[in-house]
Protein backbone atom coordinates (compact mmCIF):
# COMPACT_ATOMS: atom_id res chain seq x y z
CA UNK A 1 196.22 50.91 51.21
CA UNK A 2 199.14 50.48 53.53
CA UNK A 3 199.80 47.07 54.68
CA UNK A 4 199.07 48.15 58.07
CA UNK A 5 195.64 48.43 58.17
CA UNK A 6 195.45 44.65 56.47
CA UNK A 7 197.76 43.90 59.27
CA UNK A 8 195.96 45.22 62.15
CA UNK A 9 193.06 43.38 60.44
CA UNK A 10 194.96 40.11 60.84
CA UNK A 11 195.62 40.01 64.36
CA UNK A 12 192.79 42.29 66.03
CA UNK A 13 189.15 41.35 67.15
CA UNK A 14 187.70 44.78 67.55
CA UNK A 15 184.52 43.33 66.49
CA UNK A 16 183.18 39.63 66.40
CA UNK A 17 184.84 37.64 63.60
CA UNK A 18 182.96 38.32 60.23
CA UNK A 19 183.60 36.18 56.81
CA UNK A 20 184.05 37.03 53.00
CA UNK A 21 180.65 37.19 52.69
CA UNK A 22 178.80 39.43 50.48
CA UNK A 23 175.73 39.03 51.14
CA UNK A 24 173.51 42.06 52.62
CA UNK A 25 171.21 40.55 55.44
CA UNK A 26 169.18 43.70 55.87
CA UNK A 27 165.77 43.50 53.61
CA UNK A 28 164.26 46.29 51.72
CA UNK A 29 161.86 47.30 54.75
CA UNK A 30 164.27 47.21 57.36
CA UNK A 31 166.92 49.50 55.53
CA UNK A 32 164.45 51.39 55.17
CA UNK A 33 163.58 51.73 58.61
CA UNK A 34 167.48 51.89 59.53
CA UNK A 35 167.84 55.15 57.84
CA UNK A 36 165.96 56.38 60.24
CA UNK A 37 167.41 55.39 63.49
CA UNK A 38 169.99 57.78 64.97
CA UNK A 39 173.53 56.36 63.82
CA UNK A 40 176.25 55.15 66.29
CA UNK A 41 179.86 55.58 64.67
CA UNK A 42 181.89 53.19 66.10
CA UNK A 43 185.59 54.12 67.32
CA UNK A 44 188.24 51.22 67.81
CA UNK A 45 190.16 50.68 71.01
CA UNK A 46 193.32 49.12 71.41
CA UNK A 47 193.04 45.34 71.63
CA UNK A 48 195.06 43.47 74.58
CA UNK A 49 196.09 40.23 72.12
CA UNK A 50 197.09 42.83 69.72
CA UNK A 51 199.32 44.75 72.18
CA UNK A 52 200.61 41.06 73.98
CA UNK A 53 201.69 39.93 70.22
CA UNK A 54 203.09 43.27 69.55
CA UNK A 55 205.63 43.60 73.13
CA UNK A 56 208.28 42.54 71.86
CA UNK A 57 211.28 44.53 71.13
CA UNK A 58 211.82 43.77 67.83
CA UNK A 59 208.42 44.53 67.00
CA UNK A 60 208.64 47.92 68.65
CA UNK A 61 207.64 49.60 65.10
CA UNK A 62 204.96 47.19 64.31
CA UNK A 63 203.59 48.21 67.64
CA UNK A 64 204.16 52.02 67.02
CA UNK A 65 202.16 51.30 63.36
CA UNK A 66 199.34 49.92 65.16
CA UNK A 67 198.73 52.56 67.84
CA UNK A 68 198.99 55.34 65.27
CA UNK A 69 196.73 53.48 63.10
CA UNK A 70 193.68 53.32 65.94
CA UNK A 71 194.43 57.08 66.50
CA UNK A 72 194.68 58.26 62.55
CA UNK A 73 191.20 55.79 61.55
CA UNK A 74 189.25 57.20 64.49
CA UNK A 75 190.17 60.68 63.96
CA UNK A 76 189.50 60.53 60.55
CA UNK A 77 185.89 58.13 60.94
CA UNK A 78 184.84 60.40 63.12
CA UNK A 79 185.13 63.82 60.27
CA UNK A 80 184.49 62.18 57.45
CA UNK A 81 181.57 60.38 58.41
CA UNK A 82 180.20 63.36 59.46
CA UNK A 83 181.19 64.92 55.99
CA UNK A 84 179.88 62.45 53.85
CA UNK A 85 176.85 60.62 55.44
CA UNK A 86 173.82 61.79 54.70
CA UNK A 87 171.09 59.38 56.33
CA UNK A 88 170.89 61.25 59.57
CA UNK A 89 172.25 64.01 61.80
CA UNK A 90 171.82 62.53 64.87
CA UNK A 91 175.11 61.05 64.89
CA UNK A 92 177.24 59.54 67.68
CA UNK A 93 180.36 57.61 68.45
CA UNK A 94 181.18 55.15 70.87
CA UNK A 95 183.80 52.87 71.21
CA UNK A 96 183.31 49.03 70.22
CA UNK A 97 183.29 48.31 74.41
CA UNK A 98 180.14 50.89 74.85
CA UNK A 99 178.40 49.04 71.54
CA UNK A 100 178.56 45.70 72.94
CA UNK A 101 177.07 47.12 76.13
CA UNK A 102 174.35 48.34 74.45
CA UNK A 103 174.11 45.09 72.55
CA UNK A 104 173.62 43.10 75.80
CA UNK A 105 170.55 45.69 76.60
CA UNK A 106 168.44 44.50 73.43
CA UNK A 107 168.71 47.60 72.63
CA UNK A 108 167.34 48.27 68.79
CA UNK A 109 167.49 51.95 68.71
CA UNK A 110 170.71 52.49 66.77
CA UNK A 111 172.20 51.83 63.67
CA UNK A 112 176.02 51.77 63.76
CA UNK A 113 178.58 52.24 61.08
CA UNK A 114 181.68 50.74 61.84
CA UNK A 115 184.68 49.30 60.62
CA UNK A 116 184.71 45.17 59.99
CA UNK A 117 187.37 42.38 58.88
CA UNK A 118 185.60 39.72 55.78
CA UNK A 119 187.74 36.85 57.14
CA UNK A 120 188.39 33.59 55.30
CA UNK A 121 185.26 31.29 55.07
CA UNK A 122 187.31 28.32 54.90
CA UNK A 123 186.34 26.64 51.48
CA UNK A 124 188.10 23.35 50.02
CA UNK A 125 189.57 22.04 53.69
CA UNK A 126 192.11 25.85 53.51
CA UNK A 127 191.56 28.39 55.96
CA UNK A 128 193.96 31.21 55.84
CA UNK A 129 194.26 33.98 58.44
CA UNK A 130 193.23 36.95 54.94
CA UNK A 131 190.63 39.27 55.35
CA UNK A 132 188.91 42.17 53.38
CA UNK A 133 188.79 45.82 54.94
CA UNK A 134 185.21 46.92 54.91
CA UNK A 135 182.59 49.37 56.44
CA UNK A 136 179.61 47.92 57.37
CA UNK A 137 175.82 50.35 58.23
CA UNK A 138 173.93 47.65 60.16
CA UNK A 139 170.80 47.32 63.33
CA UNK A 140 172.96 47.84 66.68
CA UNK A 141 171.19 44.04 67.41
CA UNK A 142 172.87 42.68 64.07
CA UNK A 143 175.96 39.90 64.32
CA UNK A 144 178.34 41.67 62.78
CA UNK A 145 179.29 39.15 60.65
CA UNK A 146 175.56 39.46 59.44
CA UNK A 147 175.76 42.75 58.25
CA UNK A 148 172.43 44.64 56.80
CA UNK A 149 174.54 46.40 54.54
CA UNK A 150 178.88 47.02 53.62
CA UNK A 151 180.97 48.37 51.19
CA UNK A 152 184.86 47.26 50.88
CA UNK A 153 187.53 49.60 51.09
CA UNK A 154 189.56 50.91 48.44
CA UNK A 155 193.41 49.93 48.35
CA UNK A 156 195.57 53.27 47.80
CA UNK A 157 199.66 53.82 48.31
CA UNK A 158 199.55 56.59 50.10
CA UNK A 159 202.56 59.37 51.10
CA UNK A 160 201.46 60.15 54.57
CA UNK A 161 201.64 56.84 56.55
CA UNK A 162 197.51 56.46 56.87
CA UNK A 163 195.99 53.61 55.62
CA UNK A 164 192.70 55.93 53.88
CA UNK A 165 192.41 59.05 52.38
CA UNK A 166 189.60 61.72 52.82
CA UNK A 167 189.06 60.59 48.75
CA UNK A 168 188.83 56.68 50.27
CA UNK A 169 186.31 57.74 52.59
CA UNK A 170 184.13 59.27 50.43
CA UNK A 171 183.85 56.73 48.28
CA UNK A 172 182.92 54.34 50.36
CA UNK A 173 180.32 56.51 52.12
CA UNK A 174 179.06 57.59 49.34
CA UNK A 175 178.20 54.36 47.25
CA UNK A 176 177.27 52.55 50.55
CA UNK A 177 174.49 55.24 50.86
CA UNK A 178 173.78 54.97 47.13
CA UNK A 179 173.42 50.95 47.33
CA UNK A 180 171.53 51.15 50.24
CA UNK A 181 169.05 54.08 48.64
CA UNK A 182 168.83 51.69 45.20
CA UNK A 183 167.73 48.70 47.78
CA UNK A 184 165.10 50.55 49.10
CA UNK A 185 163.38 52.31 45.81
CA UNK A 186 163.62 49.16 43.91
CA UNK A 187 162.66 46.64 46.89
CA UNK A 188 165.30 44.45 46.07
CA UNK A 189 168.20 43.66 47.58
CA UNK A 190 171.01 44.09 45.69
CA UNK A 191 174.82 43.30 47.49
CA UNK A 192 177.24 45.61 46.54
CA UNK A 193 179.41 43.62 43.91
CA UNK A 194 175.60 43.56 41.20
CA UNK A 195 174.83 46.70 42.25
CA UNK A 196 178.36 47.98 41.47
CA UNK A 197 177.80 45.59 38.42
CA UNK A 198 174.42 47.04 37.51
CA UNK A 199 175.28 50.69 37.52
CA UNK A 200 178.79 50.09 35.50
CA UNK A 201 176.52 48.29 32.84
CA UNK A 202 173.78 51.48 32.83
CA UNK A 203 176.85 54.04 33.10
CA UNK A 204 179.52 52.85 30.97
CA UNK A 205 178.53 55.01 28.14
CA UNK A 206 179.03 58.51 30.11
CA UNK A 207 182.86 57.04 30.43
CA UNK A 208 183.25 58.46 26.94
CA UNK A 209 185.14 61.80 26.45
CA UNK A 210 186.30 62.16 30.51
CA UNK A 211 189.47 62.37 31.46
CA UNK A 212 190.49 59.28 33.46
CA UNK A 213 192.83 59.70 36.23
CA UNK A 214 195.01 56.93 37.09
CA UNK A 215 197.93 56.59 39.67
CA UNK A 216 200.88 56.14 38.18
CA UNK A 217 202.03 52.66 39.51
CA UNK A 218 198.75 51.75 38.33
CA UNK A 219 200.58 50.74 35.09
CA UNK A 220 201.30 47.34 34.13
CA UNK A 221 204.93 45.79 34.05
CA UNK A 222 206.20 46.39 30.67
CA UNK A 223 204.28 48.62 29.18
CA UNK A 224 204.41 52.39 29.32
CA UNK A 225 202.63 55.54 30.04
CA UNK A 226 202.83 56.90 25.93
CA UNK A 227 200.98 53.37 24.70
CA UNK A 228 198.49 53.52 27.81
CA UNK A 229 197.21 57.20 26.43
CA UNK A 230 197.39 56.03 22.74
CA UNK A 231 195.19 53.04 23.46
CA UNK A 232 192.40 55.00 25.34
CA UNK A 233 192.41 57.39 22.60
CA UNK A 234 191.24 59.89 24.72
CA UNK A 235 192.33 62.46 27.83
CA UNK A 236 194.15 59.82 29.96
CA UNK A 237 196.64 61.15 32.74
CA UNK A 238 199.07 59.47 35.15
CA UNK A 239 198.96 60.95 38.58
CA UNK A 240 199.80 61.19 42.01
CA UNK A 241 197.82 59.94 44.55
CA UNK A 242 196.79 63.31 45.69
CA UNK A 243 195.87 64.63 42.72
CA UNK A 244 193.48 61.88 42.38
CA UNK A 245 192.18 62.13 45.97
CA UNK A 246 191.86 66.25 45.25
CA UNK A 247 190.00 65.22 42.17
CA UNK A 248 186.95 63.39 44.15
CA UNK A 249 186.92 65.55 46.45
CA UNK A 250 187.02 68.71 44.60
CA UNK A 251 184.20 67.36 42.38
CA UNK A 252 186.16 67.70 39.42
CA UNK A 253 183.92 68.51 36.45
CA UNK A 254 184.21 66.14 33.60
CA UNK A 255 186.87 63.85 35.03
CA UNK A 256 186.71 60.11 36.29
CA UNK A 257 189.37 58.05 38.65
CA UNK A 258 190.43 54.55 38.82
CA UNK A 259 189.89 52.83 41.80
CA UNK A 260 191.30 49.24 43.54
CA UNK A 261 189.46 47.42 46.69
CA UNK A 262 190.36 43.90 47.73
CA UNK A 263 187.02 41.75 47.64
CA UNK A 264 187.91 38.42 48.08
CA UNK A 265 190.43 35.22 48.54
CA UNK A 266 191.22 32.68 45.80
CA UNK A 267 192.91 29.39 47.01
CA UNK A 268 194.62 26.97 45.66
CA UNK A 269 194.58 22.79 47.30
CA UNK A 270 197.13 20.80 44.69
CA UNK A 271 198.11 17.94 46.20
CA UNK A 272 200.71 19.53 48.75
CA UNK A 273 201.00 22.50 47.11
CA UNK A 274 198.12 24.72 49.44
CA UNK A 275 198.04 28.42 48.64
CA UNK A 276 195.84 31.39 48.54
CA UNK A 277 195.93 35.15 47.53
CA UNK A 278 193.24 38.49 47.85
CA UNK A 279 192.03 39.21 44.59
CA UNK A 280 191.16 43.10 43.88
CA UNK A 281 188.12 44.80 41.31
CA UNK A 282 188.97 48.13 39.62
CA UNK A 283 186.44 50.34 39.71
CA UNK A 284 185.87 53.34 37.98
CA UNK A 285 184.47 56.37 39.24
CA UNK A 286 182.74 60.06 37.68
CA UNK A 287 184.13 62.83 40.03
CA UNK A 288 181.56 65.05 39.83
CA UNK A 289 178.84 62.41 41.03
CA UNK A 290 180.21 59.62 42.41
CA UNK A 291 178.26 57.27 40.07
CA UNK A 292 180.51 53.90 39.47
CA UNK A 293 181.10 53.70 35.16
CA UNK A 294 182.75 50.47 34.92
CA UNK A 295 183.94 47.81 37.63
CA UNK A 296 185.68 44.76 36.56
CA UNK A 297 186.10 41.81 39.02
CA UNK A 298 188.85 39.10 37.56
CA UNK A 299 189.39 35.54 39.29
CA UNK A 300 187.81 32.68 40.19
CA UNK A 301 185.69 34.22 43.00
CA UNK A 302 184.06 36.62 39.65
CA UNK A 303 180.86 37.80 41.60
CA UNK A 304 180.86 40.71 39.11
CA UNK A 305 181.54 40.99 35.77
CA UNK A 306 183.79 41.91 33.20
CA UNK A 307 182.51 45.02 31.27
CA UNK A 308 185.23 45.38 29.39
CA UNK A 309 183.10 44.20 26.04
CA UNK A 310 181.22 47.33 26.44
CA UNK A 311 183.75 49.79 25.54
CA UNK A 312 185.52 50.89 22.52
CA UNK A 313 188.23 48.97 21.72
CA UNK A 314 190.87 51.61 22.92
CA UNK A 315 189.34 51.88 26.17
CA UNK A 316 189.86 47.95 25.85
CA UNK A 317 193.64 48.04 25.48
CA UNK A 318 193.97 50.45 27.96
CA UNK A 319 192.44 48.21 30.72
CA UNK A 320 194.57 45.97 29.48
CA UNK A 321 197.77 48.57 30.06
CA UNK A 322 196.32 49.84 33.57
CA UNK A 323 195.99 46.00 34.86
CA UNK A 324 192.18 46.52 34.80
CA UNK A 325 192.17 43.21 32.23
C-alpha cells in the first residue's frame, strides 16, 4: 500500500478515533440481524486539520497526495462495494458528515461500511501516533471504535499512485462477508485474526499442487528467485502486481496469491531507548474462491498462528525465502 493512505490515516479524523483492537463487538444475533438492514457506504470528506497541516508550501505535494487520495478511495468504495458485497442491494452512500447526523437521530436503521484507522492503544507508558488501515460493517448507532465487525487492509506497491487495488478490495469484502457469515452459522464470534487462523488450519492442505503467485519484491534480501521455486517444489511464479491483482479477480482456476496487511504495533520501552514498529501477517489466498490457505502472524503481538508446521518442508523454506517466516 502506498504510504499515503497510512499517512492520511495519521493526521485525519474522518471518523471518531478507533484503537488496535481486534475484537468484534457485534454478537451472533445482531450480525445476523445487520445483514439485513439496508447498508450505508460511507464516503470521506476532506478534513480542515488535515488541509491546515497540509498549507504549507513545501508541503504542496503532500497536500496534492491527500486530495487525490479522498477522490481515488471514494470513487473506487463506491464500485467495488457494489461489486463485491453481497449482504444487501439496498445500498447507499453518504458522506461521514450525513452519518453522524443520522447518528445524533438514534437512528438504528442502517448498517454502514466504512473506512476506519486501529490507532495505538497505548500499552507499557508508549503511545505512538501508528495506525492499521481497516474496513469496518457495523450498526449506524455503533462507536466506531466498537466495531460489530472489520477486516484490515492488505499492503500492495502499486504502479498507479492509489493506495488499493480492485484485487485489495475484493479481498477484503469478500472475507469480511465470509467471517461475518461463519459468526452467524456457528453462533460464535470469531475476530478475524482465529477465523483467518481457523480456516488456514482446515485449508492448508488444498495449498498443494497450485501455483502460488507472489510479487516479486516479495523476496527476501539475499536470496533469489531460482532457490525460492526449488524450495516450494512446486509451480511458484514471481509477478507483477497486476498480474496478481488480474489473478483474483479473474478467478484464476487452480492458482493462489500471497498477500500482506499490517495488523498491529510492537513497542519497545528500554530504559531510554522507546521505539515501536507495525508488524504485517501474510496471508495466502485460492483465486478461484477466495478461501484463506495459510496466514502466518510473526511478533510479539502473535494473535494468530504460525502454520508453517503444517506444510511440506519445501513449502517451509519457501516461506522462509518469501519473508513469510
Amino acid at each position: 500500500m502506498k504510504k499515503i493512505l497510512f499517512y492520511i490515516l495519521l493526521l485525519t479524523s474522518f471518523v471518531s478515533k478507533a484503537q488496535v483492537n481486534v475484537t468484534f463487538y457485534g454478537e451472533p444475533d445482531e450480525l445476523k440481524q445487520l445483514k439485513t438492514r439496508p447498508l450505508i457506504v460511507e464516503t470521506l470528506e476532506e478534513d480542515p486539520d488535515v488541509l491546515k497541516k497540509l498549507s504549507k508550501p513545501k508541503k504542496a505535494e503532500e497536500l496534492a497526495d491527500y486530495k487525490k487520495f479522498i477522490i481515488d478511495f471514494n470513487a473506487d468504495f463506491k464500485i467495488y462495494a457494489q461489486k463485491y458485497w453481497t449482504f444487501t442491494d439496498k445500498m447507499e452512500f453518504k458522506t461521514s458528515t450525513e452519518i453522524e447526523a443520522l447518528q445524533k437521530t438514534k437512528s438504528k436503521e442502517y448498517a454502514v461500511l466504512r473506512l476506519i484507522q486501529l490507532n495505538d492503544k497505548g500499552y507499557w507508558g508508549i503511545k505512538t501516533n501508528q495506525s492499521i488501515p481497516a474496513v469496518a460493517f457495523t450498526r449506524i448507532e455503533s462507536n466506531v471504535g466498537k466495531a460489530d465487525s472489520k477486516i484490515y487492509l492488505p499492503s500492495r506497491n502499486l504502479n498507479n499512485d492509489k493506495s488499493l487495488s480492485e484485487a485489495d478490495y475484493k479481498y477484503a469484502l469478500l472475507i469480511l462477508q465470509a467471517n461475518v457469515n461463519w459468526i452467524i452459522a456457528n453462533d460464535k464470534v470469531l475476530n478475524f485474526d482465529k477465523y483467518a487462523e481457523k480456516m488456514a488450519k482446515e485449508n492448508v492442505s488444498k495449498l498443494k499442487g497450485k501455483t502460488l503467485l507472489v510479487e516479486d519484491n516479495m523476496l527476501a534480501k539475499g536470496r533469489t528467485k531460482e532457490a525460492a521455486k526449488q524450495n516450494y517444489g512446486g509451480d511458484l511464479k514471481f509477478v507483477s502486481e497486476s498480474e496478481l491483482s488480474d489473478a483474483l479477480i479473474n478467478k484464476a482456476k487452480n492458482t493462489a496469491v500471497v498477500y500482506t496487511a499490517p495488523y498491529g504495533i510492537v513497542k519497545s520501552n528500554m530504559g531510554i531507548v522507546q521505539g515501536s514498529t507495525i508488524v504485517y501477517f501474510k496471508i495466502i489466498v485460492d483465486c478461484e474462491t477466495n478461501e484463506i490457505l495459510w496466514l502466518y502472524m510473526p511478533g510479539a503481538m502473535n494473535w494468530g498462528a504460525n502454520m508453517s508446521n503444517q506444510l511440506t518442508e519445501g513449502e517451509f523454506k519457501v516461506m522462509a525465502d518469501l519473508k513469510i517466516i
